[in-house]
N, C-alpha and C. Protein backbone atom coordinates (compact mmCIF):
# COMPACT_ATOMS: atom_id res chain seq x y z
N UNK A 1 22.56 23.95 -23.55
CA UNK A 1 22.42 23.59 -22.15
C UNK A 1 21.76 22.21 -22.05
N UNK A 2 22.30 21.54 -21.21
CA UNK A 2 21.38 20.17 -21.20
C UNK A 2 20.38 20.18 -20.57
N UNK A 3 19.42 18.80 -20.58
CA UNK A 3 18.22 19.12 -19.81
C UNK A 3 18.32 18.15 -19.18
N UNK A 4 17.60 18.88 -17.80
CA UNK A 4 18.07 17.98 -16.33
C UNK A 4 16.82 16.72 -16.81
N UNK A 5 17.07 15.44 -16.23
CA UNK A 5 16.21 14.25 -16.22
C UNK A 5 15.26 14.07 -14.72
N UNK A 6 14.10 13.29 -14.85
CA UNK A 6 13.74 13.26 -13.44
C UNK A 6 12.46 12.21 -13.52
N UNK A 7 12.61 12.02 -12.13
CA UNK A 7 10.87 10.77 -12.12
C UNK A 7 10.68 11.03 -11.10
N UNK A 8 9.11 10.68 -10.65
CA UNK A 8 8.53 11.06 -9.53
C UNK A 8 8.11 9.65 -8.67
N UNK A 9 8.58 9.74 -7.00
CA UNK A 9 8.26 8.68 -6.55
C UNK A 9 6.98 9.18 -5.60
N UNK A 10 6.44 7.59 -6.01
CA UNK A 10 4.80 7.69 -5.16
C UNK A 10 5.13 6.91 -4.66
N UNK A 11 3.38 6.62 -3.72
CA UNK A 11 3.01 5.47 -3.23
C UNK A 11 1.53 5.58 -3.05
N UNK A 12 0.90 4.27 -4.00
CA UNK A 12 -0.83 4.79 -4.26
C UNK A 12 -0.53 2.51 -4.48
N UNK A 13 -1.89 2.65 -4.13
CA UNK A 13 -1.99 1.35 -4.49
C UNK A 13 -3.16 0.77 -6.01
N UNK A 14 -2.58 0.12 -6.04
CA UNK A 14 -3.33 0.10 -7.84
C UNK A 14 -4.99 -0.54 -7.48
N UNK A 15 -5.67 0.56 -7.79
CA UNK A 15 -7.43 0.09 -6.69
C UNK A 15 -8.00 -0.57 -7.78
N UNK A 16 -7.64 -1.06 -9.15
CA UNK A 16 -8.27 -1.83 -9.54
C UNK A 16 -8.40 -3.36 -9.11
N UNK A 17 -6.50 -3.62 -8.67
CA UNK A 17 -6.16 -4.63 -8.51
C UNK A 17 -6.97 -4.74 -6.54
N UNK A 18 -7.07 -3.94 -5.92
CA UNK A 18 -7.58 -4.14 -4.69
C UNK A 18 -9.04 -3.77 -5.01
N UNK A 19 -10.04 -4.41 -5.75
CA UNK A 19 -11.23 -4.53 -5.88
C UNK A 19 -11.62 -5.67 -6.26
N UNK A 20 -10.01 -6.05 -7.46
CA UNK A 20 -10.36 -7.99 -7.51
C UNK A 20 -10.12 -8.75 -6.88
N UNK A 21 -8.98 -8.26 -5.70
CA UNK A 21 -8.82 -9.03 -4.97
C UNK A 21 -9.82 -9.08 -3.40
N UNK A 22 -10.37 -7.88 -3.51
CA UNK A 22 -11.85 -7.57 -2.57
C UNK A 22 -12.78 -8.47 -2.98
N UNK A 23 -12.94 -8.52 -4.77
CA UNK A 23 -14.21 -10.04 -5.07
C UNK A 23 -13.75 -10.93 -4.87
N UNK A 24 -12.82 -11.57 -5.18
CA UNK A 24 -11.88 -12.80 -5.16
C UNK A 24 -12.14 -13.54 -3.87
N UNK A 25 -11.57 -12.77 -2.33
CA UNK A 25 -11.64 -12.95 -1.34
C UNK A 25 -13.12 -13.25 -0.97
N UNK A 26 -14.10 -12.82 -1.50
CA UNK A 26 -15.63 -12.52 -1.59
C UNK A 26 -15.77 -13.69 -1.70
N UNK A 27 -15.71 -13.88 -3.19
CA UNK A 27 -16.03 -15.82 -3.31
C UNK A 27 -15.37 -16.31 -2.80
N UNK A 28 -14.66 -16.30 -2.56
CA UNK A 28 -13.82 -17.81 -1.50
C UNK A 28 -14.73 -17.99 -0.53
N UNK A 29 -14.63 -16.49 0.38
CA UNK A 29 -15.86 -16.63 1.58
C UNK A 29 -16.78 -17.33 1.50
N UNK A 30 -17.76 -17.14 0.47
CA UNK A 30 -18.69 -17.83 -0.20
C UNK A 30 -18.90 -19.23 -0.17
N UNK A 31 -17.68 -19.76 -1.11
CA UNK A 31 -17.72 -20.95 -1.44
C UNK A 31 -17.01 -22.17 -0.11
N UNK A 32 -16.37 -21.58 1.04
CA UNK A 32 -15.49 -22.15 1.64
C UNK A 32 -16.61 -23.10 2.95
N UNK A 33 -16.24 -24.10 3.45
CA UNK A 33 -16.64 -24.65 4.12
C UNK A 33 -17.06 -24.24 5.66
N UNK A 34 -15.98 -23.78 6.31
CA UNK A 34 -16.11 -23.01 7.57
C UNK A 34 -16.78 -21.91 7.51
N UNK A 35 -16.86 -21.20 6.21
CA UNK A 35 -17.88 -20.23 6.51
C UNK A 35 -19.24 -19.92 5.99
N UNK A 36 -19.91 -21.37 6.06
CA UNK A 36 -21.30 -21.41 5.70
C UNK A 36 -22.05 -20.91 6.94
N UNK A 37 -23.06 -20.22 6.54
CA UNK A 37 -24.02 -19.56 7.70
C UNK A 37 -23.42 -18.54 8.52
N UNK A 38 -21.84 -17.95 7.57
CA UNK A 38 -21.45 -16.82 8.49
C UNK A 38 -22.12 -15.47 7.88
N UNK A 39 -21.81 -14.15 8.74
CA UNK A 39 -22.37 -13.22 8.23
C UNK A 39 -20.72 -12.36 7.80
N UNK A 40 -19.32 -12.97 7.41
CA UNK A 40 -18.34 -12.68 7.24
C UNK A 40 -18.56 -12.21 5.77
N UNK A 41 -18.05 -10.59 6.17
CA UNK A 41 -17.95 -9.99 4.72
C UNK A 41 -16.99 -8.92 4.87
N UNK A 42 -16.76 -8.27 3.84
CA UNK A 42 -15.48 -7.36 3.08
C UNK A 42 -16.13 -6.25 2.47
N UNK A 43 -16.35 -5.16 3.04
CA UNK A 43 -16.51 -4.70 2.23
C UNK A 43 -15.68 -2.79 2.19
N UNK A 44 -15.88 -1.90 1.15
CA UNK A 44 -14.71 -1.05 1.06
C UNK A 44 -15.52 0.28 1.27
N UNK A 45 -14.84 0.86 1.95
CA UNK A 45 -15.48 2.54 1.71
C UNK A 45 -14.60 3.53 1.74
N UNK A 46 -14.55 4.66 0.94
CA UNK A 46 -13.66 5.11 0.47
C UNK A 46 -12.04 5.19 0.52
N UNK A 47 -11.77 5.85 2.21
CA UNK A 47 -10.10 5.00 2.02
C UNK A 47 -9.90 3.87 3.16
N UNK A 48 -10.78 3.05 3.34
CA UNK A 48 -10.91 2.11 4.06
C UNK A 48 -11.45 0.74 3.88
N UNK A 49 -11.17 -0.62 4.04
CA UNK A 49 -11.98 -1.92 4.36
C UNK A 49 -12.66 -2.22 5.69
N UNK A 50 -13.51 -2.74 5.64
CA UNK A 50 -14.54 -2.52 6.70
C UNK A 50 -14.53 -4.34 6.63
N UNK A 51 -14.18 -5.13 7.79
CA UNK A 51 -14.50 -6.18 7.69
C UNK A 51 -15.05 -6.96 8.78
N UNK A 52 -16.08 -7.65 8.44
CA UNK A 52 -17.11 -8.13 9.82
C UNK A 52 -17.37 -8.91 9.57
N UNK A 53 -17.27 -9.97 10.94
CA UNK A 53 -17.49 -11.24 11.14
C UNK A 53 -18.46 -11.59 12.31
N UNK A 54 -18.31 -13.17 12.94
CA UNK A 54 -18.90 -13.63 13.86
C UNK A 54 -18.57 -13.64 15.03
N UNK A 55 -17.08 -14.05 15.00
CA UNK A 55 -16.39 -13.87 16.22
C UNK A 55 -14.73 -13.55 16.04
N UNK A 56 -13.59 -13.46 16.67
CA UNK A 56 -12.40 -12.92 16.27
C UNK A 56 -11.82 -13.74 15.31
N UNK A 57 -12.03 -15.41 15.88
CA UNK A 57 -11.21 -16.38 15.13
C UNK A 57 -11.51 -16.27 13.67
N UNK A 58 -13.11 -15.96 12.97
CA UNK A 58 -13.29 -15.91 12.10
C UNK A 58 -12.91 -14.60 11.13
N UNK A 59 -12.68 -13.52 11.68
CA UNK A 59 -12.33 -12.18 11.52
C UNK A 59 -10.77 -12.65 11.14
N UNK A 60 -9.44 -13.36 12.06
CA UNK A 60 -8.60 -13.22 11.50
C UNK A 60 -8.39 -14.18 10.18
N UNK A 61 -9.44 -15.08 10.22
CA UNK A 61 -9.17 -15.97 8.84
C UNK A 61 -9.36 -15.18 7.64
N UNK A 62 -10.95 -14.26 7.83
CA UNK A 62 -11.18 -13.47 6.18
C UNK A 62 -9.92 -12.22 6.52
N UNK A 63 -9.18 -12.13 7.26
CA UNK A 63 -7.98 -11.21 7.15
C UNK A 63 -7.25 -12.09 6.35
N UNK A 64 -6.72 -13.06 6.85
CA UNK A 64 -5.53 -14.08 6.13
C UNK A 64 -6.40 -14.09 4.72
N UNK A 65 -7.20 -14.27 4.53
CA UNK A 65 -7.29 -14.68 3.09
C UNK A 65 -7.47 -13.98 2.31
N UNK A 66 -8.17 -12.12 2.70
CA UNK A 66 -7.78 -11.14 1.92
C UNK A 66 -6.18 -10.67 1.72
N UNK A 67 -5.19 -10.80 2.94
CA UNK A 67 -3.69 -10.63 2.69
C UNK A 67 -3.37 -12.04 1.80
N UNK A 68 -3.96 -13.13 1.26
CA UNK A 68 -3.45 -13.83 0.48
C UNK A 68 -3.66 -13.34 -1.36
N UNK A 69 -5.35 -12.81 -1.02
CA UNK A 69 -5.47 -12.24 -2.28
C UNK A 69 -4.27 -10.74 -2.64
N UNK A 70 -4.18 -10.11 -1.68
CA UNK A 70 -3.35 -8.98 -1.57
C UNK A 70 -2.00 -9.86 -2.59
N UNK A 71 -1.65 -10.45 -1.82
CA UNK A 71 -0.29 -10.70 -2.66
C UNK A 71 -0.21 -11.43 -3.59
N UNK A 72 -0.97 -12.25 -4.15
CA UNK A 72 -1.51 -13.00 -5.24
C UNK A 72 -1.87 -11.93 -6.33
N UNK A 73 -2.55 -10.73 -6.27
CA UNK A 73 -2.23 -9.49 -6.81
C UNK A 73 -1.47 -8.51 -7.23
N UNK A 74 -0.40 -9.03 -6.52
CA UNK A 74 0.87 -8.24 -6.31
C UNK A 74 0.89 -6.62 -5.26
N UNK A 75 -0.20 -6.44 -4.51
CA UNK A 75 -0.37 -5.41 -3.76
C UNK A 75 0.15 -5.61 -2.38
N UNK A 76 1.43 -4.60 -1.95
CA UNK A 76 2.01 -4.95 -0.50
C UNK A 76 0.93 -4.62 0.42
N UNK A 77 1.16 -5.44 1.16
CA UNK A 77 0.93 -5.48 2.55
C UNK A 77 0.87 -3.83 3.46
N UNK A 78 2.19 -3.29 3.30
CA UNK A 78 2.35 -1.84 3.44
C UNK A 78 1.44 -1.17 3.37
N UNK A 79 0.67 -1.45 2.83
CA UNK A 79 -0.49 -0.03 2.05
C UNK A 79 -1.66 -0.34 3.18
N UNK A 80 -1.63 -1.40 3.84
CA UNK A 80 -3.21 -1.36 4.91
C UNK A 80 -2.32 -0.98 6.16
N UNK A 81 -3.34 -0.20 6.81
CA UNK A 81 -3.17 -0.73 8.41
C UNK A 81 -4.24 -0.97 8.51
N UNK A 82 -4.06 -2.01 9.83
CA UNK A 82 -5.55 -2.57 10.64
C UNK A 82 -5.57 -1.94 11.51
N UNK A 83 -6.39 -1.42 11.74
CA UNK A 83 -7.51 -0.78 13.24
C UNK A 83 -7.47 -2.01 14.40
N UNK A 84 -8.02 -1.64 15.50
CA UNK A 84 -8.36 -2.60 16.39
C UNK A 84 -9.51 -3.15 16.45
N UNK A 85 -9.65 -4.52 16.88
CA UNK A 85 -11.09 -4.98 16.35
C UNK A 85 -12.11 -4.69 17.70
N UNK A 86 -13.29 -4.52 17.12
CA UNK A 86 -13.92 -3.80 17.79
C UNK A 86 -15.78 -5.12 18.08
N UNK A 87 -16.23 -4.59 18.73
CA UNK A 87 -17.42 -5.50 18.98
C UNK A 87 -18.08 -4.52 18.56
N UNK A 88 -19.35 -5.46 17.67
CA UNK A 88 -20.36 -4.85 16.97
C UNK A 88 -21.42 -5.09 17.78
N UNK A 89 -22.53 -4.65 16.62
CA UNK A 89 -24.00 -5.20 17.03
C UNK A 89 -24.06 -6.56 16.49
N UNK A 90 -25.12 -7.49 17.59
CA UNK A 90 -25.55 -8.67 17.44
C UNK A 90 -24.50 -9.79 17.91
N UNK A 91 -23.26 -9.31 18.66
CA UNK A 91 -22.39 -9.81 18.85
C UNK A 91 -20.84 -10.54 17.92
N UNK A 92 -21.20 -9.46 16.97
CA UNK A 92 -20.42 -9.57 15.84
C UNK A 92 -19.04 -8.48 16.47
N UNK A 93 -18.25 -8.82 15.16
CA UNK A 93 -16.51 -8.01 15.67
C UNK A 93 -16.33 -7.81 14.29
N UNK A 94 -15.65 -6.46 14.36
CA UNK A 94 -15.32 -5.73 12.58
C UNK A 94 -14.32 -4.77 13.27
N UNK A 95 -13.52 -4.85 11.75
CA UNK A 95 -12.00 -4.57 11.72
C UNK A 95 -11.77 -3.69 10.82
N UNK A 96 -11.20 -2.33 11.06
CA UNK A 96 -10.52 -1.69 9.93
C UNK A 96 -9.89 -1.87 8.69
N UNK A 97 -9.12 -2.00 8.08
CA UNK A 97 -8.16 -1.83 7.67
C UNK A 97 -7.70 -0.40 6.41
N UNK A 98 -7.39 0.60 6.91
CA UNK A 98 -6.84 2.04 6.71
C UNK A 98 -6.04 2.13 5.08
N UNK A 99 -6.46 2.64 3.91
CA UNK A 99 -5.63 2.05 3.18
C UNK A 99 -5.05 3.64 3.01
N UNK A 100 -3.66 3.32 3.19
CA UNK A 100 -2.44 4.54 2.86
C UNK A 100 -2.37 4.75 1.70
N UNK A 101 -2.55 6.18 1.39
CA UNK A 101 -1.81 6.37 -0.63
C UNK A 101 -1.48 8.11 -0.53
N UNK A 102 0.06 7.96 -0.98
CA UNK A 102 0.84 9.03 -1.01
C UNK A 102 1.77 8.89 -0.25
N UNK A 103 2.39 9.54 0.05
CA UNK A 103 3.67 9.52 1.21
C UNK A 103 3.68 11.19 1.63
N UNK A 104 3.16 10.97 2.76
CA UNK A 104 3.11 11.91 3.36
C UNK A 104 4.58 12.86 4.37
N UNK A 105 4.37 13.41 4.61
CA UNK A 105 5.58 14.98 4.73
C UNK A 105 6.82 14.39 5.72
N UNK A 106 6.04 13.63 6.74
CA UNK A 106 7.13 13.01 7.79
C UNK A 106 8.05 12.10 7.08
N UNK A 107 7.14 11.14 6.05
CA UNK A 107 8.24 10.20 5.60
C UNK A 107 8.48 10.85 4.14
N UNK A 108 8.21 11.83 3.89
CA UNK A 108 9.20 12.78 2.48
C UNK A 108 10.39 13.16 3.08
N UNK A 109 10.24 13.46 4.10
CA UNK A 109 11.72 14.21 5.22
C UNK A 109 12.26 12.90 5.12
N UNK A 110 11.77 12.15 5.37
CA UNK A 110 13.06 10.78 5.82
C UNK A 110 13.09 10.58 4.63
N UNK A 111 12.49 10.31 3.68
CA UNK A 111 12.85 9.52 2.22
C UNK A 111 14.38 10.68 1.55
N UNK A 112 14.14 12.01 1.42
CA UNK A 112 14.91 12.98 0.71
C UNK A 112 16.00 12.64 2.12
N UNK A 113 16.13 12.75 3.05
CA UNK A 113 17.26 12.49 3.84
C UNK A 113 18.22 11.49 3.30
N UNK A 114 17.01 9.85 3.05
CA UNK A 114 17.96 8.38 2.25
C UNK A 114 18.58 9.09 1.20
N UNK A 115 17.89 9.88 0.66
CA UNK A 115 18.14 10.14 -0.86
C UNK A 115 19.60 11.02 -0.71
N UNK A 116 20.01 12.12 0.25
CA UNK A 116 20.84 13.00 0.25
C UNK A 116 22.35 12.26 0.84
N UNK A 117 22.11 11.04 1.45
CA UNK A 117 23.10 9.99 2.45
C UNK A 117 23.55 9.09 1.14
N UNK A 118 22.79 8.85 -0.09
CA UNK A 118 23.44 8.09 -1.16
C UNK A 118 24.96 8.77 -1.68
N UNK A 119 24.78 9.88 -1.27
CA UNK A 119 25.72 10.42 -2.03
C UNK A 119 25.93 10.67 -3.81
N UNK A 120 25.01 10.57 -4.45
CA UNK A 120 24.65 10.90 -5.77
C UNK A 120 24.11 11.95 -6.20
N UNK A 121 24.50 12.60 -7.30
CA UNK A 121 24.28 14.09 -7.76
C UNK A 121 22.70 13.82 -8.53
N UNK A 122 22.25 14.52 -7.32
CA UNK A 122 20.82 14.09 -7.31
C UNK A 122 19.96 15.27 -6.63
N UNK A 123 18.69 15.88 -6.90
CA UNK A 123 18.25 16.99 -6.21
C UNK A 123 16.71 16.23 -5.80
N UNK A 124 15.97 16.44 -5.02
CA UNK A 124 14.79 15.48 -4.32
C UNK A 124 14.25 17.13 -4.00
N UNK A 125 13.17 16.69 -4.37
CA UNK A 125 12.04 17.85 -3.63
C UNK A 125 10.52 17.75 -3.41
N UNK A 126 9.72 17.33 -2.09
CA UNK A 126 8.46 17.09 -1.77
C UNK A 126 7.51 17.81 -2.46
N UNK A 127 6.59 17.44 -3.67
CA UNK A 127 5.48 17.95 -4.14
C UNK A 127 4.30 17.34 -3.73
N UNK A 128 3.45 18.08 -2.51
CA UNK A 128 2.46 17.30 -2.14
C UNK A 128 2.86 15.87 -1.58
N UNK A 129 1.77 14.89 -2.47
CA UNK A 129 2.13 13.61 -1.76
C UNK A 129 3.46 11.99 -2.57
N UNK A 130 3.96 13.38 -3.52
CA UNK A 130 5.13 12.16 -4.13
C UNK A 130 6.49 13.47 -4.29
N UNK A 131 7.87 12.80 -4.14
CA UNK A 131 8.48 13.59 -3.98
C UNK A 131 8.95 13.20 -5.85
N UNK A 132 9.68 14.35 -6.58
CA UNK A 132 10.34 14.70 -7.54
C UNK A 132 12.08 14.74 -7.42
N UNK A 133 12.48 13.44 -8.21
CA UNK A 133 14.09 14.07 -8.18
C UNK A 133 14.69 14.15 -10.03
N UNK A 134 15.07 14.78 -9.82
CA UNK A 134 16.33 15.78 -10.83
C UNK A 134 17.30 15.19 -10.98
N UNK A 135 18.47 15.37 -12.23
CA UNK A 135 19.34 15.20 -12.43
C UNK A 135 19.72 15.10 -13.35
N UNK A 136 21.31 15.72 -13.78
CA UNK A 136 21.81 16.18 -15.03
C UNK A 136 22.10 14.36 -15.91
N UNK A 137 22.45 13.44 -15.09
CA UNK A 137 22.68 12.67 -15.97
C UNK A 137 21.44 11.11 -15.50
N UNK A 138 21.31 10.52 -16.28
CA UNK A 138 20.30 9.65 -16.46
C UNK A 138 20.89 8.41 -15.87
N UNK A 139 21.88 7.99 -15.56
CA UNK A 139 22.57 7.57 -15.03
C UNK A 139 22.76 7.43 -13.39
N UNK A 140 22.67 8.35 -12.97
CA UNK A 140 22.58 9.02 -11.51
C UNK A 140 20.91 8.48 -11.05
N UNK A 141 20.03 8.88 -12.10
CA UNK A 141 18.99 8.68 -11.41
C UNK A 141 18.13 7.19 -11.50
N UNK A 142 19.54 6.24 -12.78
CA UNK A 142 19.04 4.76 -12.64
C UNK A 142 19.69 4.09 -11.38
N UNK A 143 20.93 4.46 -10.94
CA UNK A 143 21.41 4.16 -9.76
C UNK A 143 20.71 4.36 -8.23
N UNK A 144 19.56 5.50 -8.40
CA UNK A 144 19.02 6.01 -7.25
C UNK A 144 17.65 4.96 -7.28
N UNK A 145 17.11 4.59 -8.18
CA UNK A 145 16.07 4.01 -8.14
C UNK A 145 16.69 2.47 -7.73
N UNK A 146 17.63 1.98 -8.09
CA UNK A 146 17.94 0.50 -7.69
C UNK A 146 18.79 0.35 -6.16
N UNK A 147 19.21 1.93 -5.64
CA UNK A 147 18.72 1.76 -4.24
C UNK A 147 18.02 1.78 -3.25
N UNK A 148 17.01 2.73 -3.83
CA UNK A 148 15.71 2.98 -3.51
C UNK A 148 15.08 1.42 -3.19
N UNK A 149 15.11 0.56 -4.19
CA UNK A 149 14.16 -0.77 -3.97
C UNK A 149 15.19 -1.61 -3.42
N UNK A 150 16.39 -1.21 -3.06
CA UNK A 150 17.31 -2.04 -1.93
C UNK A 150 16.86 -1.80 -0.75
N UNK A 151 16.36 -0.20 -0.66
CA UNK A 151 15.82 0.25 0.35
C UNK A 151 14.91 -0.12 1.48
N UNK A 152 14.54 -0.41 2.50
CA UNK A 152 13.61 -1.39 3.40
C UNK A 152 13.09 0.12 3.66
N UNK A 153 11.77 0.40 3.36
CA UNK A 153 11.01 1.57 3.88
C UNK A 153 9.44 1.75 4.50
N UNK A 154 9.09 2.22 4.95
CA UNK A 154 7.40 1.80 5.66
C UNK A 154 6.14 1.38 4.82
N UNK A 155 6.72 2.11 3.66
CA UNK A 155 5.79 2.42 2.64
C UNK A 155 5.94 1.69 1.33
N UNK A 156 5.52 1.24 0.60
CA UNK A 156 5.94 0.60 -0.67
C UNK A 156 6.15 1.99 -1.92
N UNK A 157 6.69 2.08 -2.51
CA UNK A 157 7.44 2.82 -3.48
C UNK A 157 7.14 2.63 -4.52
N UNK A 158 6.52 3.76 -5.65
CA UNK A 158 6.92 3.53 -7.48
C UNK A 158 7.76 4.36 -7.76
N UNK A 159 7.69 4.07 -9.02
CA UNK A 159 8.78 5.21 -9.95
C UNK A 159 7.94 5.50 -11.05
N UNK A 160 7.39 7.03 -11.19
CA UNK A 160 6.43 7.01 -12.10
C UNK A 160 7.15 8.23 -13.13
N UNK A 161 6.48 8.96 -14.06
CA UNK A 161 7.44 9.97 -15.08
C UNK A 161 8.80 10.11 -15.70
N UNK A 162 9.38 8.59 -15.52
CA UNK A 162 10.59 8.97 -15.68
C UNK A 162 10.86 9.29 -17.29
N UNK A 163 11.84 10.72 -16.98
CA UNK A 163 11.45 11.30 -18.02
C UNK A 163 13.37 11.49 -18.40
């Protein structure tokens, strides 16, 4: 009997690489001209960035320049949402940003839906927060992955176990 093949798709963001690019962004702040004597900082708590500034204009710059470290890292964009910015104490403004990891049930339904519309002998099934697909030939499931990243989806995508 043959044995069916399969890999599991996630979506987790690699937190080593979003911690250097958390220092990175750090020193720049630091070292940069416009923001001497600010109280603009970055900092992370568990599935979130917490970022606070002086006033908005300065809030969206240490945004721009952490989404520069973001992709200079190679970490999408996808994986944050921003919150609304909010007024602090002392007349300061701080900003969310929400970091997503897994793919959760609403978009497993839509992802195994893409997956069932390819038309490839292919079986998809939601485990928790990464879905699992199957298949008798290895072939089938290199074709599914190079539509998969043709794919335009909310979430950024791996391909992990392929086995």
């Amino acid at each position: 009997m043959a044995q069916d093949h399969s890999f599991d798709i996630t979506s987790k963001p690699n937190l080593q690489e979003l911690d250097n690019a958390i220092q990175m962004a750090a020193k720049e702040l630091a070292t940069r001209f416009d923001f001497k004597g600010s109280v603009s900082k970055i900092t992370k708590e568990e599935d979130k960035l917490v970022i606070v500034s002086d006033d908005e204009f300065k809030l969206k710059n240490v945004v721009g320049i952490l989404q520069d470290k973001f992709a200079k890292r190679g970490l999408s964009l996808k994986f944050f949402e921003p919150g609304k910015v909010e007024q602090s104490l002392g007349g300061q403004v701080k900003q969310t940003l929400a970091i997503k990891q897994g793919i959760d049930h609403e978009k497993g339904k839509e992802l195994n839906k893409y997956i069932k519309e390819t038309g490839l002998k292919v079986q998809s099934q939601i485990q928790g927060d990464q879905i699992r697909v199957t298949a008798k030939k290895i072939d089938d499931l290199q074709a599914l992955i190079q539509k998969l990243k043709g794919f335009e989806f909310s979430i950024p995508l791996q391909f992990a176990n392929y086995r």
